[in-house]
Protein backbone atom coordinates (compact mmCIF):
# COMPACT_ATOMS: atom_id res chain seq x y z
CA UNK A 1 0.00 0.00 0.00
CA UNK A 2 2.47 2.42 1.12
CA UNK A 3 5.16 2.24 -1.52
CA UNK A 4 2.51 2.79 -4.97
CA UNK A 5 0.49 5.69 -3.20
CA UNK A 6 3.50 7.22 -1.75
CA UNK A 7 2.89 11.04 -1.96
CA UNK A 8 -0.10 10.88 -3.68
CA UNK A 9 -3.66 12.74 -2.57
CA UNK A 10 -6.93 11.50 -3.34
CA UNK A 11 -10.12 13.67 -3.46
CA UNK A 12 -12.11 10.79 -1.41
CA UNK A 13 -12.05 7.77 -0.21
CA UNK A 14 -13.30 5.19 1.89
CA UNK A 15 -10.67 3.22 4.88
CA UNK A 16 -12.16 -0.10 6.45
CA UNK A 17 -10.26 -0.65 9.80
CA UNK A 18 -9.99 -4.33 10.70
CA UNK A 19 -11.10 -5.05 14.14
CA UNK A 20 -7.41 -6.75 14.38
CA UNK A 21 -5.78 -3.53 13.87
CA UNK A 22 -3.71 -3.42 17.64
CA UNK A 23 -3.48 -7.33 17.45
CA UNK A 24 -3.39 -8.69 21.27
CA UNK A 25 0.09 -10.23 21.26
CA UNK A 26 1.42 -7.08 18.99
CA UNK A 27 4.65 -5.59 20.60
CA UNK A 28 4.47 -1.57 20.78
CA UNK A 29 6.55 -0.69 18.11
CA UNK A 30 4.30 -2.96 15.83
CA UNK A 31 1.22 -1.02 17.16
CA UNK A 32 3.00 2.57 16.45
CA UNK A 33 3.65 1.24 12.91
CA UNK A 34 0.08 0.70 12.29
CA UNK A 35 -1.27 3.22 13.77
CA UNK A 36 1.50 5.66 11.76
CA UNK A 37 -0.01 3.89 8.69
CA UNK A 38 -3.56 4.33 9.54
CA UNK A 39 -2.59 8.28 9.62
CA UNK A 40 -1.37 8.38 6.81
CA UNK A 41 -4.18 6.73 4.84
CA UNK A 42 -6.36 8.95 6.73
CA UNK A 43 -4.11 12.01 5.33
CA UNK A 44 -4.11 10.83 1.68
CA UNK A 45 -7.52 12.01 1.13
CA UNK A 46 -8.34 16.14 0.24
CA UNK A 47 -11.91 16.50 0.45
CA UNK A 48 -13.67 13.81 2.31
CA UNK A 49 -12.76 10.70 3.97
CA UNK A 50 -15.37 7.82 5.41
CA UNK A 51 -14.24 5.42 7.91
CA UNK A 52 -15.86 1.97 8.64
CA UNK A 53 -14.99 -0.18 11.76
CA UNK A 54 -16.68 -2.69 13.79
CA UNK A 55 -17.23 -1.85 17.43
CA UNK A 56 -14.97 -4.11 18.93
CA UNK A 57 -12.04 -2.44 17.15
CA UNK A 58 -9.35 -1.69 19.58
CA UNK A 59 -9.23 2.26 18.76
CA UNK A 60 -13.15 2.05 17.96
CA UNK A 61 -13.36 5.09 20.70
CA UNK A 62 -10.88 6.93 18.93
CA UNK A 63 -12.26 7.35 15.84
CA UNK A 64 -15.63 7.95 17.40
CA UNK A 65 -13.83 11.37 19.16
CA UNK A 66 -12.52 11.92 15.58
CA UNK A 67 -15.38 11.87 13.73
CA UNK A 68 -17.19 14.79 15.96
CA UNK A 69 -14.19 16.56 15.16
């Protein structure tokens, strides 16, 4: 994903966040990374940006906060 949309911006878009995105027996640097990557999805898109994720996603209660942003 990263290396073919490298510095590219998108008008919209939609992310799906897997509900295995912080998996359990993840170390903290592996959580960082894909939370760092989950950013910068988020910041590939100009205009508009909808996010899908299944309640019992580990940051499900961040991206609520977000989206009343």
């Amino acid at each position: 994903f990263a290396s073919i949309t490298k510095g590219r911006e998108y008008f919209a878009g939609v992310l799906f966040v897997s509900s295995t995105l912080l998996a359990k027996r993840s170390t903290e640097v592996a959580d960082r990374l894909r939370l760092n990557t989950l950013y910068v999805a988020l910041t590939r898109f100009r205009d508009e940006v909808t996010v899908t994720y299944s309640a019992d996603c580990p940051i499900a209660s961040l991206l609520d906060t977000a989206s009343q942003l």
